[in-house]
PDB file of N, CA and C in Angstrom:
ATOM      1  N   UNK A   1       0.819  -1.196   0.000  1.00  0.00           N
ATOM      2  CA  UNK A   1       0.000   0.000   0.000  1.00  0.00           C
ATOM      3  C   UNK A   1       0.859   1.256   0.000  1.00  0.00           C
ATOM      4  N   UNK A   2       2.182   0.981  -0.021  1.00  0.00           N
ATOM      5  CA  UNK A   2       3.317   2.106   0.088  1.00  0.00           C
ATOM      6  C   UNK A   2       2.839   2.835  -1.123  1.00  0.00           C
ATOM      7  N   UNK A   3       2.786   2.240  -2.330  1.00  0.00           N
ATOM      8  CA  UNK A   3       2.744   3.341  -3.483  1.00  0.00           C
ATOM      9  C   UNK A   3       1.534   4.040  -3.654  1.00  0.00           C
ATOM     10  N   UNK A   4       0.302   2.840  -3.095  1.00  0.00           N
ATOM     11  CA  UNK A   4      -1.226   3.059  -3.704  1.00  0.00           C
ATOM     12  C   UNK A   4      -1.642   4.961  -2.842  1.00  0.00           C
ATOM     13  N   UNK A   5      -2.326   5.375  -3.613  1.00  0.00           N
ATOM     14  CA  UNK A   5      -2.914   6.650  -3.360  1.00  0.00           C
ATOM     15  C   UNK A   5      -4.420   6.350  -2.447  1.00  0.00           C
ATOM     16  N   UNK A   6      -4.246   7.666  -1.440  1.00  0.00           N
ATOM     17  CA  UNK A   6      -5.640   6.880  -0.326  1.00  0.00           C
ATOM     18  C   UNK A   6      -6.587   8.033  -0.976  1.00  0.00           C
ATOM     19  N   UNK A   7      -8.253   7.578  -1.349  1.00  0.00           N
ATOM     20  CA  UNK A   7      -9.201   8.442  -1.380  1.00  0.00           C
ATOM     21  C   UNK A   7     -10.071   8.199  -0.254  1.00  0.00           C
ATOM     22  N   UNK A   8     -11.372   9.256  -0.027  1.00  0.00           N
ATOM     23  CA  UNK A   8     -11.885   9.593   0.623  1.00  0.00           C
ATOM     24  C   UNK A   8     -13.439   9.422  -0.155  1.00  0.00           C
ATOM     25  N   UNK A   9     -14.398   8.701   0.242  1.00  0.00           N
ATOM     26  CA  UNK A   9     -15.352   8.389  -0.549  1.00  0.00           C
ATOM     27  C   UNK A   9     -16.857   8.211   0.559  1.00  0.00           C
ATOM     28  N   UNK A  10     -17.517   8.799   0.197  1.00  0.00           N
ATOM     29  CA  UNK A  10     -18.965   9.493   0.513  1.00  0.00           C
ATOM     30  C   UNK A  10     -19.621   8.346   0.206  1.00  0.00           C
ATOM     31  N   UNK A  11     -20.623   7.581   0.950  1.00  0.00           N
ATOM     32  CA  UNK A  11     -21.516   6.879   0.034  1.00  0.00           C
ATOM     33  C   UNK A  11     -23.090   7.557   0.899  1.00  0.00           C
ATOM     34  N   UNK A  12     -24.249   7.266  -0.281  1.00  0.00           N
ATOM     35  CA  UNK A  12     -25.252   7.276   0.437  1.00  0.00           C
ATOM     36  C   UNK A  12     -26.460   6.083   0.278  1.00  0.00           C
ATOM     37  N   UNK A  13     -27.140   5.438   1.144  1.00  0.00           N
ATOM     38  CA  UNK A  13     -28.094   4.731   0.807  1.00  0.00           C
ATOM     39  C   UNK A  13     -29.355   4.650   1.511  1.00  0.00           C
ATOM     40  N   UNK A  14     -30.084   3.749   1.315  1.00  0.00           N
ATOM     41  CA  UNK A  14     -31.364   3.733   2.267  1.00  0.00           C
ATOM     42  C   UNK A  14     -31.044   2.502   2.999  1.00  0.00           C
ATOM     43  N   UNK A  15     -31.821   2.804   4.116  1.00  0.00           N
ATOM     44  CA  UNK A  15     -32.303   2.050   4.958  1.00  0.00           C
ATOM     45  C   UNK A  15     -33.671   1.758   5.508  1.00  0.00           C
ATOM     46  N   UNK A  16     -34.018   0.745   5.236  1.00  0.00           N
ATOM     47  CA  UNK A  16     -35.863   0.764   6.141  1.00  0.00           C
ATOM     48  C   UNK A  16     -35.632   0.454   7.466  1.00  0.00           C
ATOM     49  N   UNK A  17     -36.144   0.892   8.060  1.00  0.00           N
ATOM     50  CA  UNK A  17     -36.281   0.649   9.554  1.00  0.00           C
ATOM     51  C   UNK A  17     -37.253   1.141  10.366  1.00  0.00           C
ATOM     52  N   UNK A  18     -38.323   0.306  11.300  1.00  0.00           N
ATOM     53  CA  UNK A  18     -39.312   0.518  11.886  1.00  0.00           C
ATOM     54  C   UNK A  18     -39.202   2.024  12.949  1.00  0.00           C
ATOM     55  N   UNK A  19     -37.873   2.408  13.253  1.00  0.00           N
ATOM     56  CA  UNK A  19     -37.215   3.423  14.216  1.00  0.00           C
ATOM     57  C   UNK A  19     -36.648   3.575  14.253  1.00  0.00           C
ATOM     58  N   UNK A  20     -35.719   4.548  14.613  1.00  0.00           N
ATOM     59  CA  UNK A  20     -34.620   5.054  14.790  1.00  0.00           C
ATOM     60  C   UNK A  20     -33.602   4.289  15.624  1.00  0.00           C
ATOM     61  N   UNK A  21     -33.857   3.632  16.837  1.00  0.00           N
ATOM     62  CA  UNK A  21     -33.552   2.367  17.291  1.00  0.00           C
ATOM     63  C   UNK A  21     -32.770   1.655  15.948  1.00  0.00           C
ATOM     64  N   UNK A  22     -33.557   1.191  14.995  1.00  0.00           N
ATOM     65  CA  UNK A  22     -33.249  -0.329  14.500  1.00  0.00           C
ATOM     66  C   UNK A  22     -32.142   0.211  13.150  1.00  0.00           C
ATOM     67  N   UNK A  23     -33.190   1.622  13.006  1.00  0.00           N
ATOM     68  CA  UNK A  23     -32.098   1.771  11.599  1.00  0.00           C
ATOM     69  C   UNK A  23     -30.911   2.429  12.188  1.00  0.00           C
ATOM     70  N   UNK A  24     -30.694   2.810  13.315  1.00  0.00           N
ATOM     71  CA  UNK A  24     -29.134   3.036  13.596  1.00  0.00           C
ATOM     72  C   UNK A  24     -28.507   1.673  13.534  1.00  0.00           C
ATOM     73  N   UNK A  25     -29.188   0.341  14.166  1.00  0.00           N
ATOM     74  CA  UNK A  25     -28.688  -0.651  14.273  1.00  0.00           C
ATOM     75  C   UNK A  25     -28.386  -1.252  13.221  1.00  0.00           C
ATOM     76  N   UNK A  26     -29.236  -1.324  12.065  1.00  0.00           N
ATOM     77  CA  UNK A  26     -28.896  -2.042  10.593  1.00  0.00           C
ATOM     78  C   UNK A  26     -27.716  -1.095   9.854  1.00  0.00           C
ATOM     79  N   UNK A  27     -27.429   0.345  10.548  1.00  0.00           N
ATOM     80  CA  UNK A  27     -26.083   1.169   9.958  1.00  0.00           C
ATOM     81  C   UNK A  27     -25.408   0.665  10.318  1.00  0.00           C
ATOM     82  N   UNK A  28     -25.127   0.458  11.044  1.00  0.00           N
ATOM     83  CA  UNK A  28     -23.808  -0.373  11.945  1.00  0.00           C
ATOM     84  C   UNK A  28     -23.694  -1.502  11.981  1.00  0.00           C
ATOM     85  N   UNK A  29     -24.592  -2.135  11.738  1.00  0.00           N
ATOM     86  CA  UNK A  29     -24.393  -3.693  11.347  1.00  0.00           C
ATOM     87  C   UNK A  29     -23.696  -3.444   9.987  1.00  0.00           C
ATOM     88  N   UNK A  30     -24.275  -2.877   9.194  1.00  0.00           N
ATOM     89  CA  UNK A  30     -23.484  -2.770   7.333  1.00  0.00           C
ATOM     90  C   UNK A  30     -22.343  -2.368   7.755  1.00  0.00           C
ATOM     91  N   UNK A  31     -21.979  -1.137   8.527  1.00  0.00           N
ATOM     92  CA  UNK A  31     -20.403  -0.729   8.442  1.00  0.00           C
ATOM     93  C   UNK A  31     -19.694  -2.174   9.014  1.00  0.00           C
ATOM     94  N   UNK A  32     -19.851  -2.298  10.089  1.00  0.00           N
ATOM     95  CA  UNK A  32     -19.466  -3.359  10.577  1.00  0.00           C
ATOM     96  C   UNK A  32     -19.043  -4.580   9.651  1.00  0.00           C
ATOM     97  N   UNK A  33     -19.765  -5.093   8.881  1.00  0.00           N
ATOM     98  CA  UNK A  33     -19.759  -5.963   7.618  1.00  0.00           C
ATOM     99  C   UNK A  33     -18.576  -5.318   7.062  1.00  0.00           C
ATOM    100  N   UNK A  34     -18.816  -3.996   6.184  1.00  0.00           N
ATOM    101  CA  UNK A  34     -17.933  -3.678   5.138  1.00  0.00           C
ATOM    102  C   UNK A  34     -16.283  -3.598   6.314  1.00  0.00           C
ATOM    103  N   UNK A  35     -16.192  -3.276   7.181  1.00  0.00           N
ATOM    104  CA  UNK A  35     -14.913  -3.292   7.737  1.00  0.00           C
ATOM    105  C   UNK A  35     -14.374  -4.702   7.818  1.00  0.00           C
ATOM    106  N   UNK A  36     -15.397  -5.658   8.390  1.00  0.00           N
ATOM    107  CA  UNK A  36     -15.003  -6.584   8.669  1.00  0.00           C
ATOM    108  C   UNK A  36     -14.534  -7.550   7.252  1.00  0.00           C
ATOM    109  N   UNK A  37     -15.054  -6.819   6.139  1.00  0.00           N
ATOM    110  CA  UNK A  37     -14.204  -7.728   4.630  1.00  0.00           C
ATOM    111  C   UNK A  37     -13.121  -6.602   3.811  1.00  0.00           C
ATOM    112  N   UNK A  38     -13.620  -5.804   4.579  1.00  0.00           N
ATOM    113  CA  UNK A  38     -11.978  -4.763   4.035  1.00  0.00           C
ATOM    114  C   UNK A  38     -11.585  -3.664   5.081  1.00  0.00           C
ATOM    115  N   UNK A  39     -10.586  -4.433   6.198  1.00  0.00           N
ATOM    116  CA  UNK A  39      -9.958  -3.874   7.587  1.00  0.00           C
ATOM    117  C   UNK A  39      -9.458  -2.124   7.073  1.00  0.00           C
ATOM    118  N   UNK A  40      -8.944  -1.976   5.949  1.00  0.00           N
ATOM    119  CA  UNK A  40      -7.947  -0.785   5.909  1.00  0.00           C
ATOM    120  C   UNK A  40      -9.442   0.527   5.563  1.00  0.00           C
ATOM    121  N   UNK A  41     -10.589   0.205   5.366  1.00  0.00           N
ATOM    122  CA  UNK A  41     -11.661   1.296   5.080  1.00  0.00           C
ATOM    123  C   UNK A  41     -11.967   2.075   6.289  1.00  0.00           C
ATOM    124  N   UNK A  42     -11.707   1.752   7.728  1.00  0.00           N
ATOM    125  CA  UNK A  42     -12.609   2.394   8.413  1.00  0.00           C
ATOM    126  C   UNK A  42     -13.527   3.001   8.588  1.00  0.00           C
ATOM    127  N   UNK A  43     -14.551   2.238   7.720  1.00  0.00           N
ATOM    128  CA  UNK A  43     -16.134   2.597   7.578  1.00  0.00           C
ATOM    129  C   UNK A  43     -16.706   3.141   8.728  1.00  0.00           C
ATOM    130  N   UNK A  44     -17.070   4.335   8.779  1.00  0.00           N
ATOM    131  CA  UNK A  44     -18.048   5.031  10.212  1.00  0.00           C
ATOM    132  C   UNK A  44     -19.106   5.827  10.089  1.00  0.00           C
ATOM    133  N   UNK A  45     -20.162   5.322  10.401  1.00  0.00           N
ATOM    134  CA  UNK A  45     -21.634   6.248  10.223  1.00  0.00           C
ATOM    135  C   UNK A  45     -21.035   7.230  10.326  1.00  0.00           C
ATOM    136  N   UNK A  46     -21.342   8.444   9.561  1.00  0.00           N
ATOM    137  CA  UNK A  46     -21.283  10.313   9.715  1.00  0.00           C
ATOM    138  C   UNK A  46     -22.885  10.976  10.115  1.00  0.00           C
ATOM    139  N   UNK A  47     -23.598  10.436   9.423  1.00  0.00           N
ATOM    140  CA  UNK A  47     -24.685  11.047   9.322  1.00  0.00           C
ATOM    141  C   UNK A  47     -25.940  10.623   9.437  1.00  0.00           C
ATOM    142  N   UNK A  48     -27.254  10.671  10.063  1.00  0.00           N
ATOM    143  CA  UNK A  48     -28.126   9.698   9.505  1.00  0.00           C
ATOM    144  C   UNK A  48     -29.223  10.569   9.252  1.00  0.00           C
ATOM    145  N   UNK A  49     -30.310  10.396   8.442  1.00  0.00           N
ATOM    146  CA  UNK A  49     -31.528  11.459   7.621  1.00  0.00           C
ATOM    147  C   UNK A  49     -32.820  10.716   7.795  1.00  0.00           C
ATOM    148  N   UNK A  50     -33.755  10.879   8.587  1.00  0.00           N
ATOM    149  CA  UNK A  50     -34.801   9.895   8.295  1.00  0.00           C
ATOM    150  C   UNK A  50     -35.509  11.006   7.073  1.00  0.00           C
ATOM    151  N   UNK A  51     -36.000  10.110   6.390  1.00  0.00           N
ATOM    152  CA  UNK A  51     -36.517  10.642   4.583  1.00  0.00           C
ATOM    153  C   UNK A  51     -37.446  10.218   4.351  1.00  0.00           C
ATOM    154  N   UNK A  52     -38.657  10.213   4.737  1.00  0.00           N
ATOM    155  CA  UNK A  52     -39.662   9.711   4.028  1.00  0.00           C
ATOM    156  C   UNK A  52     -40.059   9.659   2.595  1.00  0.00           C
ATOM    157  N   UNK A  53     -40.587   8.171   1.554  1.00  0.00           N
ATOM    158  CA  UNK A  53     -40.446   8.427   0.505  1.00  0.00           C
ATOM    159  C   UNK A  53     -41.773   9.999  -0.286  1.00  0.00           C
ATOM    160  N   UNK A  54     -40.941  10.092  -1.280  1.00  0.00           N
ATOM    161  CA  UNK A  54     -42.170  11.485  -1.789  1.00  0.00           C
ATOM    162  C   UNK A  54     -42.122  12.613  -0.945  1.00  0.00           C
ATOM    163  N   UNK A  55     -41.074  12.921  -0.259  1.00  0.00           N
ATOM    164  CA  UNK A  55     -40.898  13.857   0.770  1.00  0.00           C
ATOM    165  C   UNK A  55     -40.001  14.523   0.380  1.00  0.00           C
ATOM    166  N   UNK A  56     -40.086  16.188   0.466  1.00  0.00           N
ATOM    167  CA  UNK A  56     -38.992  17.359   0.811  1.00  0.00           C
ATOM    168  C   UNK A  56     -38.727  17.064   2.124  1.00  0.00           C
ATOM    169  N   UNK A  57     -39.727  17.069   3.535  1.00  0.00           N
ATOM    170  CA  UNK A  57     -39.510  16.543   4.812  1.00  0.00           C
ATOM    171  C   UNK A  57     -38.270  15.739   5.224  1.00  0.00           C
ATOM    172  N   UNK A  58     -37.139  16.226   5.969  1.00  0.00           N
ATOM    173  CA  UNK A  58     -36.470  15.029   6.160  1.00  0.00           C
ATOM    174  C   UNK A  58     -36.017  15.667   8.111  1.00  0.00           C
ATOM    175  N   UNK A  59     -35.226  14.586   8.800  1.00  0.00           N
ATOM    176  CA  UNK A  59     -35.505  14.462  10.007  1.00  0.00           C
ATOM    177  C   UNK A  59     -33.763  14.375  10.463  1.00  0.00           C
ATOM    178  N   UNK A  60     -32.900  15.320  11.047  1.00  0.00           N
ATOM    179  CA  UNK A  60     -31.669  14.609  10.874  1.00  0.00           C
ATOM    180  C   UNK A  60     -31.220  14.005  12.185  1.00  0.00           C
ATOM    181  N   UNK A  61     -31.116  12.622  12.137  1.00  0.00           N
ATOM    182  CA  UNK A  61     -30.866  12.033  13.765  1.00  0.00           C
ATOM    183  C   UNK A  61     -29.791  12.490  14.726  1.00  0.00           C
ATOM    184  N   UNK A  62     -30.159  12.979  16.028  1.00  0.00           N
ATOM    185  CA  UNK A  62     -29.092  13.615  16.936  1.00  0.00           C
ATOM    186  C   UNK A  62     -28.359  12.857  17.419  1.00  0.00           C
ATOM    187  N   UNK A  63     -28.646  11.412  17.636  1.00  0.00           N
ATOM    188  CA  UNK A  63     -28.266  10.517  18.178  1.00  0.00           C
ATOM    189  C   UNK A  63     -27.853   9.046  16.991  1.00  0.00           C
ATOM    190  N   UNK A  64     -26.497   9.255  16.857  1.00  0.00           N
ATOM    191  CA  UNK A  64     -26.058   8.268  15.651  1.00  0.00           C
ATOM    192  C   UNK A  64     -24.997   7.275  16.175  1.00  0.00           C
ATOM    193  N   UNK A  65     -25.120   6.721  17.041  1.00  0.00           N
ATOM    194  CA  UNK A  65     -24.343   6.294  18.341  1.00  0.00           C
ATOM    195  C   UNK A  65     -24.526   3.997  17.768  1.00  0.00           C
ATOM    196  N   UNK A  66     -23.456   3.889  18.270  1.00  0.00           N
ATOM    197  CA  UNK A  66     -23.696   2.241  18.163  1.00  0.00           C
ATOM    198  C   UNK A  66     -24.644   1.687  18.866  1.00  0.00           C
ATOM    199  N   UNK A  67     -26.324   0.747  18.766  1.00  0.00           N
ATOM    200  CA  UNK A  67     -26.818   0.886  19.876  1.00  0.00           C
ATOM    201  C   UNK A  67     -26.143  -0.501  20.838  1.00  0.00           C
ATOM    202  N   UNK A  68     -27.219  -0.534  21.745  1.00  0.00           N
ATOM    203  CA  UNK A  68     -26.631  -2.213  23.103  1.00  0.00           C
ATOM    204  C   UNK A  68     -26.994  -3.064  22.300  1.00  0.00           C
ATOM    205  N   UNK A  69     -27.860  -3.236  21.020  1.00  0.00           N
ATOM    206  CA  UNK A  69     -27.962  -4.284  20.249  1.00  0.00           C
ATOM    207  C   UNK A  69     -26.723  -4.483  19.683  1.00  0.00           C
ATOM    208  N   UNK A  70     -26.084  -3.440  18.798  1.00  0.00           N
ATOM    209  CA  UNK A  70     -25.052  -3.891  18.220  1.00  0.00           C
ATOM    210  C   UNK A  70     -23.558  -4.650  19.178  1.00  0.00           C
ATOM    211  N   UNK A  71     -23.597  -3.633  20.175  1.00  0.00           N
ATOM    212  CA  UNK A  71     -23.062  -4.135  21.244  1.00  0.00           C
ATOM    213  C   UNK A  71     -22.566  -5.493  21.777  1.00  0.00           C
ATOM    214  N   UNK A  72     -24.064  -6.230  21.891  1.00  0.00           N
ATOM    215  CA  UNK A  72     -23.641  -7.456  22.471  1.00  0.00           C
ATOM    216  C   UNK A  72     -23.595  -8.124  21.537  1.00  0.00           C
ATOM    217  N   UNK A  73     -24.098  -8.056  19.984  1.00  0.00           N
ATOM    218  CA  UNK A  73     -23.623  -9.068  19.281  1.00  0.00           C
ATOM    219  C   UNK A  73     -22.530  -9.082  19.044  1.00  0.00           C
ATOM    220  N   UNK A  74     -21.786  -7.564  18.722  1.00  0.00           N
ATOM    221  CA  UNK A  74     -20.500  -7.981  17.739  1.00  0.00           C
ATOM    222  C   UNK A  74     -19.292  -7.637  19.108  1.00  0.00           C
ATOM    223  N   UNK A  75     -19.744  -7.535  20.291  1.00  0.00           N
ATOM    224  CA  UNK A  75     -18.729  -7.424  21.240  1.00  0.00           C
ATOM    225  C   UNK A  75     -17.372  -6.089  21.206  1.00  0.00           C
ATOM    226  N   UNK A  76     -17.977  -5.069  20.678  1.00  0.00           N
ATOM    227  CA  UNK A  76     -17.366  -3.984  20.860  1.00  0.00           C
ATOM    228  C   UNK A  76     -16.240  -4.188  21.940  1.00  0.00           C
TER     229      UNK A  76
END
């Protein structure tokens, strides 16, 4: 990786989730995933938007935190 050049890359996607609860939890389950098959990304939630579809409305979460679900599964 001595020669390779490092970028910086934005992604955005959806998530369904019944609450804010679960869809923080299914964020972090995905980062979690993507780190865990490529160690050198340090994938980390930045941001989260609840968006309803057909909506200008959007909601931006204050609280984007790992929850105790993710917790005890993956043993932080």
């Amino acid at each position: 990786m001595r020669n390779k050049k490092r970028y910086v890359v934005e992604m955005s996607m959806y998530v369904y989730a019944d609450n804010d609860y679960m869809a923080r939890y299914e964020i972090h389950k995905l980062a979690d995933k993507i780190n865990k098959e490529y160690p050198s990304t340090n994938t980390s939630v930045d941001n989260v938007v609840e968006q309803p579809f057909a909506s200008f409305i959007s909601r931006r979460l204050n609280n984007i935190s790992v929850t105790s679900k993710n917790l005890n599964e993956e043993g932080y």
